[in-house]
Protein backbone atom coordinates (compact mmCIF):
# COMPACT_ATOMS: atom_id res chain seq x y z
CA UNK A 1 33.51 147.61 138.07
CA UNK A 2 33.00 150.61 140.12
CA UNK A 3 35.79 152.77 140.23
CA UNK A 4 34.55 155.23 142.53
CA UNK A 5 34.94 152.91 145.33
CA UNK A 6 38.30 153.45 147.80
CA UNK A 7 38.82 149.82 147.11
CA UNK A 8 39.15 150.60 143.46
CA UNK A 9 41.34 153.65 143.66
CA UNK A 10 44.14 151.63 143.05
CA UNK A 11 42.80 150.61 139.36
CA UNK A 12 41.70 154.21 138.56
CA UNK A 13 45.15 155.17 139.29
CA UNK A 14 47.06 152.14 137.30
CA UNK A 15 44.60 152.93 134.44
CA UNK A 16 45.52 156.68 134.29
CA UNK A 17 49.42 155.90 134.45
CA UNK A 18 49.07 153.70 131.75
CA UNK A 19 46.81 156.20 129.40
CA UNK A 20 49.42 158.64 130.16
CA UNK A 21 52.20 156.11 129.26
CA UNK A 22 50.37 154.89 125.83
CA UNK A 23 49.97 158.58 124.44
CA UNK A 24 53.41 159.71 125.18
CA UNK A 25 54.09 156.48 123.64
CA UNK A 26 52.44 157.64 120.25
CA UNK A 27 53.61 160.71 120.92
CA UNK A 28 57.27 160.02 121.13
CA UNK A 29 56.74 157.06 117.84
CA UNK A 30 55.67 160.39 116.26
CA UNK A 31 58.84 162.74 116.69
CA UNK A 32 60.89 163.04 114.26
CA UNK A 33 64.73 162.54 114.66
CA UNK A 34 68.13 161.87 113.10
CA UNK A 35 69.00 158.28 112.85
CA UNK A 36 72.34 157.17 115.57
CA UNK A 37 74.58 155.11 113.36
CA UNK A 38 74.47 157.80 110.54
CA UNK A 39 76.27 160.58 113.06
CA UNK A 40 79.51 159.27 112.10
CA UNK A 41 81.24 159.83 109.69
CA UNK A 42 84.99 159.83 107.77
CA UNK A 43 87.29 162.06 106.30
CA UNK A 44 87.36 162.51 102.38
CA UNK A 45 84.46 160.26 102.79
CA UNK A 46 80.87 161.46 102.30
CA UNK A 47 78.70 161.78 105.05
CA UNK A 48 74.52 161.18 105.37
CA UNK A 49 71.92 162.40 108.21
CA UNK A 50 69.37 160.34 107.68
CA UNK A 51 65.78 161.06 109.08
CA UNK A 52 63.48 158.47 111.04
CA UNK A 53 60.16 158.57 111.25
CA UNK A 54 59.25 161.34 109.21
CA UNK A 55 55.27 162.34 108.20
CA UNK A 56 54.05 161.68 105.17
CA UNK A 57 52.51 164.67 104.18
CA UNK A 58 56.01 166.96 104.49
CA UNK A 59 56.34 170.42 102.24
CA UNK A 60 59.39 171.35 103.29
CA UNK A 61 62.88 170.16 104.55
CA UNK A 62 65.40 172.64 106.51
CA UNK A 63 68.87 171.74 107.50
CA UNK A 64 70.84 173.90 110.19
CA UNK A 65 74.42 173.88 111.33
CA UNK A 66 73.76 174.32 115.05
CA UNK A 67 71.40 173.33 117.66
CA UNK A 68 68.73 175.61 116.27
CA UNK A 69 67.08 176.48 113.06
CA UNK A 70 67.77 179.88 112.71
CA UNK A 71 68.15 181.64 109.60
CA UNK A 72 71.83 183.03 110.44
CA UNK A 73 72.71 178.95 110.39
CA UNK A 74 70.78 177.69 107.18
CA UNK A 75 72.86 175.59 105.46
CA UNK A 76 70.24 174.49 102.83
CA UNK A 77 66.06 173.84 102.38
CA UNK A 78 63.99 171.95 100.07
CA UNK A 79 60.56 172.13 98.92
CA UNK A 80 59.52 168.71 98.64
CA UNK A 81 56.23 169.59 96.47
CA UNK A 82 58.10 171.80 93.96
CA UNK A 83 61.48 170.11 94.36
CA UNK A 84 62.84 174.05 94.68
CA UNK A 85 66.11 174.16 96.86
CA UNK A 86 67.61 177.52 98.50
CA UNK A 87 70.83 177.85 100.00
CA UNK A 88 71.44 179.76 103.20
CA UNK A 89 74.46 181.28 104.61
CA UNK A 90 76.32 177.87 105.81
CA UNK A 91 75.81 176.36 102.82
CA UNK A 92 79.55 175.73 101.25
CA UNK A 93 78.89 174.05 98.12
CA UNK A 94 78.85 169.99 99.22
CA UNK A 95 75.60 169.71 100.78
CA UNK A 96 72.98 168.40 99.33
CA UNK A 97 69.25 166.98 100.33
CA UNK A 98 67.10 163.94 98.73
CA UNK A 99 63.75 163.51 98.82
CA UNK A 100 63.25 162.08 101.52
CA UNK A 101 64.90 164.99 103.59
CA UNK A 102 68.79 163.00 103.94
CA UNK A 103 71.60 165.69 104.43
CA UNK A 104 74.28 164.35 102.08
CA UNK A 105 78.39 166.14 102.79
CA UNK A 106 80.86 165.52 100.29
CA UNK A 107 84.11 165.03 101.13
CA UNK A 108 83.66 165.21 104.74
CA UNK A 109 86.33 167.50 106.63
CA UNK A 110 87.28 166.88 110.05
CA UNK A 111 85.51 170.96 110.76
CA UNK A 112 82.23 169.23 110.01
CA UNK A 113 81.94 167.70 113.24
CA UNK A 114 79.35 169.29 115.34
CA UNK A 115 75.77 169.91 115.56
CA UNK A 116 73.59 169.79 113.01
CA UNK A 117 69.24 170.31 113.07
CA UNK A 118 66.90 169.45 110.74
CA UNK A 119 63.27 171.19 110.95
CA UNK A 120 60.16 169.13 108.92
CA UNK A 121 57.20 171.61 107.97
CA UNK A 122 54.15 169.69 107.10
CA UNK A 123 50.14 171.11 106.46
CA UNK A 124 49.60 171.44 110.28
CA UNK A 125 52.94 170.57 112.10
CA UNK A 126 56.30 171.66 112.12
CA UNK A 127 59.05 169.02 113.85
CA UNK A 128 62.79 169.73 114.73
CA UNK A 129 65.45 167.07 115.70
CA UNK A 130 68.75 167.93 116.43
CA UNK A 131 72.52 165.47 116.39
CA UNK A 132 75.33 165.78 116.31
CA UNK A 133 77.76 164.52 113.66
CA UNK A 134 81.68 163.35 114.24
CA UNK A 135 84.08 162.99 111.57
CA UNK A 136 86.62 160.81 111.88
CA UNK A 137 90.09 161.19 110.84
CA UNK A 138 91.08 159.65 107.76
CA UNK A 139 94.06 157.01 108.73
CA UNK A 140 95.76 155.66 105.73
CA UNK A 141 98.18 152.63 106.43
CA UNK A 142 101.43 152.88 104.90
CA UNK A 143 103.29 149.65 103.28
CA UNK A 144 106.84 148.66 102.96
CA UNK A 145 108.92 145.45 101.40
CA UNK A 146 112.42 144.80 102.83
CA UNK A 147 113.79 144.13 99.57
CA UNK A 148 113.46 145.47 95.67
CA UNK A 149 115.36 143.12 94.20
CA UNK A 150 113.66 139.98 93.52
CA UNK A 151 114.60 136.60 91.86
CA UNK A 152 111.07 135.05 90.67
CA UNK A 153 110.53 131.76 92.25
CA UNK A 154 112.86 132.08 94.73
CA UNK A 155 112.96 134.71 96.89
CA UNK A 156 111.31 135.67 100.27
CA UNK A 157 109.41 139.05 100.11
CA UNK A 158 108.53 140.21 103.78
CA UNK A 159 105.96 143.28 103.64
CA UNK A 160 104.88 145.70 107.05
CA UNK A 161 102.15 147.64 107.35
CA UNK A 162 102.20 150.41 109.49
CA UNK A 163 99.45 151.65 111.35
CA UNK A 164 97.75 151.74 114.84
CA UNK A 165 95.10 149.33 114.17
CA UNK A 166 95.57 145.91 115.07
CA UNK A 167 92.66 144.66 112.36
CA UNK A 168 94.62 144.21 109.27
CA UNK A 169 94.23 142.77 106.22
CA UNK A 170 96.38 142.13 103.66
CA UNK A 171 95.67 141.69 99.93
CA UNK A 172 97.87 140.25 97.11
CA UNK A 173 97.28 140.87 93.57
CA UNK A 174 93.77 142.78 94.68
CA UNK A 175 92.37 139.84 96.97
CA UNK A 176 92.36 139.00 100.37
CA UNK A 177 94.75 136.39 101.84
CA UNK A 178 95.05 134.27 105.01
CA UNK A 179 97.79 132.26 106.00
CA UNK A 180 98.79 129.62 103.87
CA UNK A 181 101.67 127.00 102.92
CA UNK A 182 103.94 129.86 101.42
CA UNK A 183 102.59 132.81 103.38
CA UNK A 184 102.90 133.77 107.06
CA UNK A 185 101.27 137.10 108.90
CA UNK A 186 102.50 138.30 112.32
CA UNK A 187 99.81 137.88 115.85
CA UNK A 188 99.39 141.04 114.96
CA UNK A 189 98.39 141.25 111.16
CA UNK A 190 101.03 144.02 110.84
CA UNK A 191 103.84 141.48 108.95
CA UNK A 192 102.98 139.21 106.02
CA UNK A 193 105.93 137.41 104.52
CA UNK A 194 105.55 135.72 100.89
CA UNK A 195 107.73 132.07 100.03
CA UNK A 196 109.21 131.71 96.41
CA UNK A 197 107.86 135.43 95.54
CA UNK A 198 106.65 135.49 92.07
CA UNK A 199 105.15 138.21 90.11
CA UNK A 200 102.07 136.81 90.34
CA UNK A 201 101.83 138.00 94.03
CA UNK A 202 101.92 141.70 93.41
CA UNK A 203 101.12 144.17 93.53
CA UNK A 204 100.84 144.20 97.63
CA UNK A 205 98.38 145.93 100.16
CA UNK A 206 96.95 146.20 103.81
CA UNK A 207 94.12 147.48 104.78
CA UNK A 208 92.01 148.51 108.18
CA UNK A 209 88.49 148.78 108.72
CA UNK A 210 87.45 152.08 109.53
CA UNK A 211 83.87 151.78 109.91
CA UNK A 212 81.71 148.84 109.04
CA UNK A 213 82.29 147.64 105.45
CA UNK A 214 84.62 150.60 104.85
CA UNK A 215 87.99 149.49 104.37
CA UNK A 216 91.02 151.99 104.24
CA UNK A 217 94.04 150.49 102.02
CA UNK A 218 97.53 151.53 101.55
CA UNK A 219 99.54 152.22 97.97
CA UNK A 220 100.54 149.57 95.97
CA UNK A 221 103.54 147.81 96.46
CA UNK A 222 105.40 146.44 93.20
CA UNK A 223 109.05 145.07 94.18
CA UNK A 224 109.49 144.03 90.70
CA UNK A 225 109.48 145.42 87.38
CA UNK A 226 109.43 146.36 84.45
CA UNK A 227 106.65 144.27 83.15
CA UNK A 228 103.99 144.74 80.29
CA UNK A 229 105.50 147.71 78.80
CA UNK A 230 104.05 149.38 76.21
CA UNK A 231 104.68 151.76 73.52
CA UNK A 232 101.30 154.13 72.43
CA UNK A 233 101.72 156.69 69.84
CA UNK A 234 99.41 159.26 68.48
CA UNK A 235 98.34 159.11 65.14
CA UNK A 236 98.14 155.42 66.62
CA UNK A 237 100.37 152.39 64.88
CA UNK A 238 99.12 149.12 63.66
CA UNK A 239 101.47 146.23 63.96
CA UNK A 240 104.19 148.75 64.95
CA UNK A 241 104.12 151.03 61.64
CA UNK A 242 103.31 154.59 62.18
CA UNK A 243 101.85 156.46 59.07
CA UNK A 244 102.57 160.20 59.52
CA UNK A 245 102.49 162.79 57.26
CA UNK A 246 105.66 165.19 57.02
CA UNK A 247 105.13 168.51 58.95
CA UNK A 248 102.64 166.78 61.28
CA UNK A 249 103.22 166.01 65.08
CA UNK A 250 103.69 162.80 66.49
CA UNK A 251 103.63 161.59 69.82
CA UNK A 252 104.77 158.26 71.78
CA UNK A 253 104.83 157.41 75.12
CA UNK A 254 106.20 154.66 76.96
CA UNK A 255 104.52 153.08 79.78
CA UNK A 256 105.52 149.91 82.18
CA UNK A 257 104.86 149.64 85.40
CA UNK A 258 107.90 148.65 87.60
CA UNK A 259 108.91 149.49 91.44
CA UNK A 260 110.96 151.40 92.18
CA UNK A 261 110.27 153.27 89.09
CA UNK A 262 111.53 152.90 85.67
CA UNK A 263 113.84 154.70 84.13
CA UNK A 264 113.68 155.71 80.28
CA UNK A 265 116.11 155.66 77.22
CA UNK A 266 115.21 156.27 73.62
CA UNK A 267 116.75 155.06 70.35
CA UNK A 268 116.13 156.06 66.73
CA UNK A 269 117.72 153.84 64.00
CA UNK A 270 120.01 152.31 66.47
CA UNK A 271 121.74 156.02 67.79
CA UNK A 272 120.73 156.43 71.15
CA UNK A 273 118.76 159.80 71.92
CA UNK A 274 119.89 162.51 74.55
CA UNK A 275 116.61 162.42 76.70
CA UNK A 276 115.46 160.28 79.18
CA UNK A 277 111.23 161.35 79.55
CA UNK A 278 109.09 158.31 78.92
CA UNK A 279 107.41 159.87 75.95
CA UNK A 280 108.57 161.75 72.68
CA UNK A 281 107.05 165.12 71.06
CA UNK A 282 108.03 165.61 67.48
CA UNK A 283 106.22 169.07 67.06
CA UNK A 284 106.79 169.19 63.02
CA UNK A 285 108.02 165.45 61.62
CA UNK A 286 110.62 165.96 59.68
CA UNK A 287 112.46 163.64 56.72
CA UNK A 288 115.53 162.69 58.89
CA UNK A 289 113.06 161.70 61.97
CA UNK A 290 110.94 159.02 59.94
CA UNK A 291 112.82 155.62 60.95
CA UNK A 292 112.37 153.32 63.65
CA UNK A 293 112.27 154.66 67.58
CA UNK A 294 112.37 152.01 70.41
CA UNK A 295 111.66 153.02 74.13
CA UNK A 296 114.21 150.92 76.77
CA UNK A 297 112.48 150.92 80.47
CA UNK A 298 115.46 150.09 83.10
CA UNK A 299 115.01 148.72 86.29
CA UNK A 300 118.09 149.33 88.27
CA UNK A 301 117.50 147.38 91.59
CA UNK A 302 116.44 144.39 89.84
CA UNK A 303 118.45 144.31 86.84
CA UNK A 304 115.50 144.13 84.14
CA UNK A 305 114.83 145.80 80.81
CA UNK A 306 111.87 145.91 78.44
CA UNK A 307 112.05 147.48 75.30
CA UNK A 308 109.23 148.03 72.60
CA UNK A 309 109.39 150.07 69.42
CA UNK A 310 107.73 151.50 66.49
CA UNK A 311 108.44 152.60 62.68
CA UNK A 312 107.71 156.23 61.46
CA UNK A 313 106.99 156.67 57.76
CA UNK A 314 104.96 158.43 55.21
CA UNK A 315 101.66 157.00 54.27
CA UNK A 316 102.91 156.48 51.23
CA UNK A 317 106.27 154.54 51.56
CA UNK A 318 104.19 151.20 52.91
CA UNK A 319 105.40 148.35 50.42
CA UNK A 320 102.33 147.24 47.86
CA UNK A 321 102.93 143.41 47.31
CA UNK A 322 101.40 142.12 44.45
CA UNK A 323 99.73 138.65 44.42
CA UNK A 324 99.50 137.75 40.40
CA UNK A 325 101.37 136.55 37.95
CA UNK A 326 101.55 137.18 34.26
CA UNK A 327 103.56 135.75 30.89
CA UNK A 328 103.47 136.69 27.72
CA UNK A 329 102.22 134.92 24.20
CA UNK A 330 105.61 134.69 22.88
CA UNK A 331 107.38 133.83 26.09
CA UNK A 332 104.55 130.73 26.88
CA UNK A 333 105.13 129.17 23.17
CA UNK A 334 108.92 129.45 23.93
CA UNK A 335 108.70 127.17 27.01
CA UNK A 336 106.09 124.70 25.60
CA UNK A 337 108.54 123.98 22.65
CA UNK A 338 111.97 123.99 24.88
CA UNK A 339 109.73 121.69 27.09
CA UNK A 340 108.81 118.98 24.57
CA UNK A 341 112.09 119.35 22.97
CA UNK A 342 114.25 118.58 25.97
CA UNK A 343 111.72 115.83 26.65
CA UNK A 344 111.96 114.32 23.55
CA UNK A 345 115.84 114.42 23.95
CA UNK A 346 115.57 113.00 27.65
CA UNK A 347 113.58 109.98 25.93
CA UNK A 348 116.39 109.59 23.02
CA UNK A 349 119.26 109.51 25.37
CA UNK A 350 117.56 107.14 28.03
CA UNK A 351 116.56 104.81 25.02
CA UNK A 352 120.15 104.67 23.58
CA UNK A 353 121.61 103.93 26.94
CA UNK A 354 119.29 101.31 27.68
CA UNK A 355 120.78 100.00 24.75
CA UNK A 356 124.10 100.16 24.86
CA UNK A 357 123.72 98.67 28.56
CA UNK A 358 121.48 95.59 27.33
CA UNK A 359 123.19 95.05 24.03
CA UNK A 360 126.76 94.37 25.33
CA UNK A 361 125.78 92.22 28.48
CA UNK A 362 124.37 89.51 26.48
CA UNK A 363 120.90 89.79 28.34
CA UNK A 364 118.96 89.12 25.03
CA UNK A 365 120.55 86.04 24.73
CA UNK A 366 117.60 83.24 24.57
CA UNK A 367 114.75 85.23 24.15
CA UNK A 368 115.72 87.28 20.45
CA UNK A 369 118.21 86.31 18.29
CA UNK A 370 119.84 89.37 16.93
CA UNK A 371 121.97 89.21 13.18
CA UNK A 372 122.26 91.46 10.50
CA UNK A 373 122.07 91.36 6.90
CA UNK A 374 125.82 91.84 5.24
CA UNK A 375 126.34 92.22 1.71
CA UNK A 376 129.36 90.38 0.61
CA UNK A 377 131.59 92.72 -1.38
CA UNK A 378 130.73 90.31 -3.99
CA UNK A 379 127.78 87.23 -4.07
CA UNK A 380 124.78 87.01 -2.50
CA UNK A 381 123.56 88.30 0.97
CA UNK A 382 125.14 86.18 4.11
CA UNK A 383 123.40 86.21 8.06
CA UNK A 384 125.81 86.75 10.36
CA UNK A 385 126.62 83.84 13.16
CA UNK A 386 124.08 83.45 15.83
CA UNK A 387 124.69 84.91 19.11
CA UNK A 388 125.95 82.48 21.33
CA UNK A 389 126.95 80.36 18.35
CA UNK A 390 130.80 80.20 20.03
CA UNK A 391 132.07 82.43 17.23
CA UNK A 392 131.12 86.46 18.68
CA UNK A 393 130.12 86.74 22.22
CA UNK A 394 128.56 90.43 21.35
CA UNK A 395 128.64 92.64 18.25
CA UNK A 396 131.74 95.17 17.94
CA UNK A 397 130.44 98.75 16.28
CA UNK A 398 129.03 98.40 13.11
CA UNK A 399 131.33 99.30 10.09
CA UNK A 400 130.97 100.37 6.56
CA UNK A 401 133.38 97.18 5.93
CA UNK A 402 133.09 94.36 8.17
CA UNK A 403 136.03 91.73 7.87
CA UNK A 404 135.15 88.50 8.48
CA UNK A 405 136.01 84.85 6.81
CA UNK A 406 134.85 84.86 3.24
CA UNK A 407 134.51 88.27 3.41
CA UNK A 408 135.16 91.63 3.16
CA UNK A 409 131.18 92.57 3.72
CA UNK A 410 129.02 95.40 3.64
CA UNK A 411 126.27 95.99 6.67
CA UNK A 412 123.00 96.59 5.01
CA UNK A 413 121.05 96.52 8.16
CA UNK A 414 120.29 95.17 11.12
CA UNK A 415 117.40 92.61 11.69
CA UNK A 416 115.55 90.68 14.21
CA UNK A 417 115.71 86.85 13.51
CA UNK A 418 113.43 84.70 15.71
């Protein structure tokens, strides 16, 4: 196409525009600058200015409190071959720079808002950008309960959070919580009341969103307590004993956690102390201190009390319990003979009432016939009647002298007669 003709003026012209267009195109892809959504930032929060679209071959990296990069308003450089920093007279202390040229501020204060230029020194080029940077001011919600007296289970806790933002968000025990069957928030998020209150639902918070993903919360909220107290020493106890040498220090502490606040008594061997600090100094341990110290946390608006306690002594006074047993030569003879002996007496006695018992019931009647030999004072030997013969219906004690008819006789002995 000729573009010398009139008719093709037109084209010359549309493709000289849009050369024009396409370099400052590159040219403008090319320019460095601070990136938007990292020119905000919050109080007591740290703040970063971020660079887009930086070279590749950089050497050095200048930051500037102003809207140019003089070296009155330096705040602080960095070599980004040599990795060599120097602060400049606005530097205070906070600021810091990465590698790949990001301002970093501490602990942002509200007098960092303002402008703020960053100048990028490379082999042939040098490239400014200037932004500027708002802090925001830190808002922290604060929280309140209507009551501090609780009755677990039962009672109705209603908390408020107070604050201007209407995007609130409420945690119990550390995690977020919507409406549900036993809890109810305000239209506008600002009122959260809790059904049959337990201590399972603290502690209590609200929070606001600041900034995107950055959530501002409020203090605790406990309206309980005292719960999970405990009772730390120093040398440390095990299983509540306390080994301390006399003359050495000793320290306890007692810690609960309770809203409103606990208050403290001490005890030592049941005498209640004069203080009322949640922990105990004993500078040089003394005879008359070693005993038994228990730590009372009180609760006054809800009534409760823990307690927990701890026994001081000398290393030395722990009880030694010994686990064997020993007996002597003499002393294990002893009780092998008084044990077969009262055996052997056990047997004697059980026989003889046996006996007695079966011997004048007429059991052995039938299966033994039982007689004994007499001797006639004079003539021959004579049996006695049989048992069951109608004459003796059991046998009377035996006698040195027996009377009976044609008697007197003289036992001999008695004998079994089948």
């Amino acid at each position: 196409m000729d573009l010398s003709r009139p008719r093709c003026r037109l084209w010359r012209e549309l493709v000289l525009v849009a050369s024009l267009l396409a370099c400052g195109i590159r040219q403008a892809s090319s320019q460095i600058y601070i990136a938007p959504d990292s020119l905000i930032g919050v109080e007591r929060y740290s703040s970063s200015l971020a660079i887009e679209n930086a070279p590749e071959d950089v050497q050095e990296y200048s930051w500037h409190r102003g809207a140019n990069d003089t070296e009155e308003n330096l705040i602080i450089s960095c070599n980004a071959a040599s990795h060599s920093r120097q602060d400049g007279p606005m530097y205070s202390g906070r600021e810091s720079v990465s590698v790949r040229g990001t301002l970093r501020i501490r602990g942002s204060q509200l007098n960092d808002t303002g402008n703020y230029t960053v100048r990028v020194d490379t082999i042939n080029d040098t490239q400014r950008a200037t932004g500027w940077l708002k802090i925001l001011e830190l808002e922290i919600p604060q929280i309140s309960v209507n009551t501090t007296s609780v009755v677990d289970g039962e009672d109705a806790v209603a908390a408020t959070c107070y604050t201007n933002d209407s995007h609130v968000q409420w945690y119990v025990n550390y995690a977020p919580v919507s409406r549900n069957y036993r809890m109810t928030i305000s239209p506008d998020n600002r009122t959260l009341v809790i059904r049959m209150f337990s201590r399972f639902d603290s502690p209590l918070q609200c929070g606001i969103e600041i900034l995107p993903e950055l959530i501002q919360k409020s203090d605790f909220v406990r309206p309980y307590g005292p719960y999970s107290l405990q009772l730390s020493s120093s040398p440390t106890d095990f299983s509540g004993i306390l080994s301390a040498e006399v003359g050495s220090q000793v320290e306890m502490e007692c810690i609960s956690y309770s809203r409103p606040e606990s208050k403290y008594r001490w005890m030592h061997n049941g005498s209640l102390l004069s203080f009322s600090e949640k922990n105990i100094t004993l500078p040089s341990l003394t005879w008359d201190q070693m005993g038994r110290y228990r730590c009372i946390a009180e609760n006054s608006a809800t009534q409760l009390t823990l307690y927990d306690e701890v026994h001081v002594r000398a290393p030395w006074c722990r009880p030694v319990v010994s686990r064997t047993f020993t007996i002597s030569g003499s002393l294990l003879v002893f009780l092998i003979i008084f044990t077969v002996l009262g055996f052997t007496h056990f047997l004697m006695v059980l026989i003889r009432a046996l006996f007695r018992h079966y011997s004048t019931r007429g059991l052995l009647t039938g299966i033994l016939t039982v007689a004994c030999a007499v001797q006639p004072v004079s003539g021959p030997s004579t049996p006695l009647p049989r048992v069951g013969s109608g004459k003796f219906d059991h046998f009377p004690a035996f006698t040195p002298n027996w009377i009976l008819p044609g008697g007197p006789y003289t036992v001999l002995k008695p004998v079994l007669i089948e």
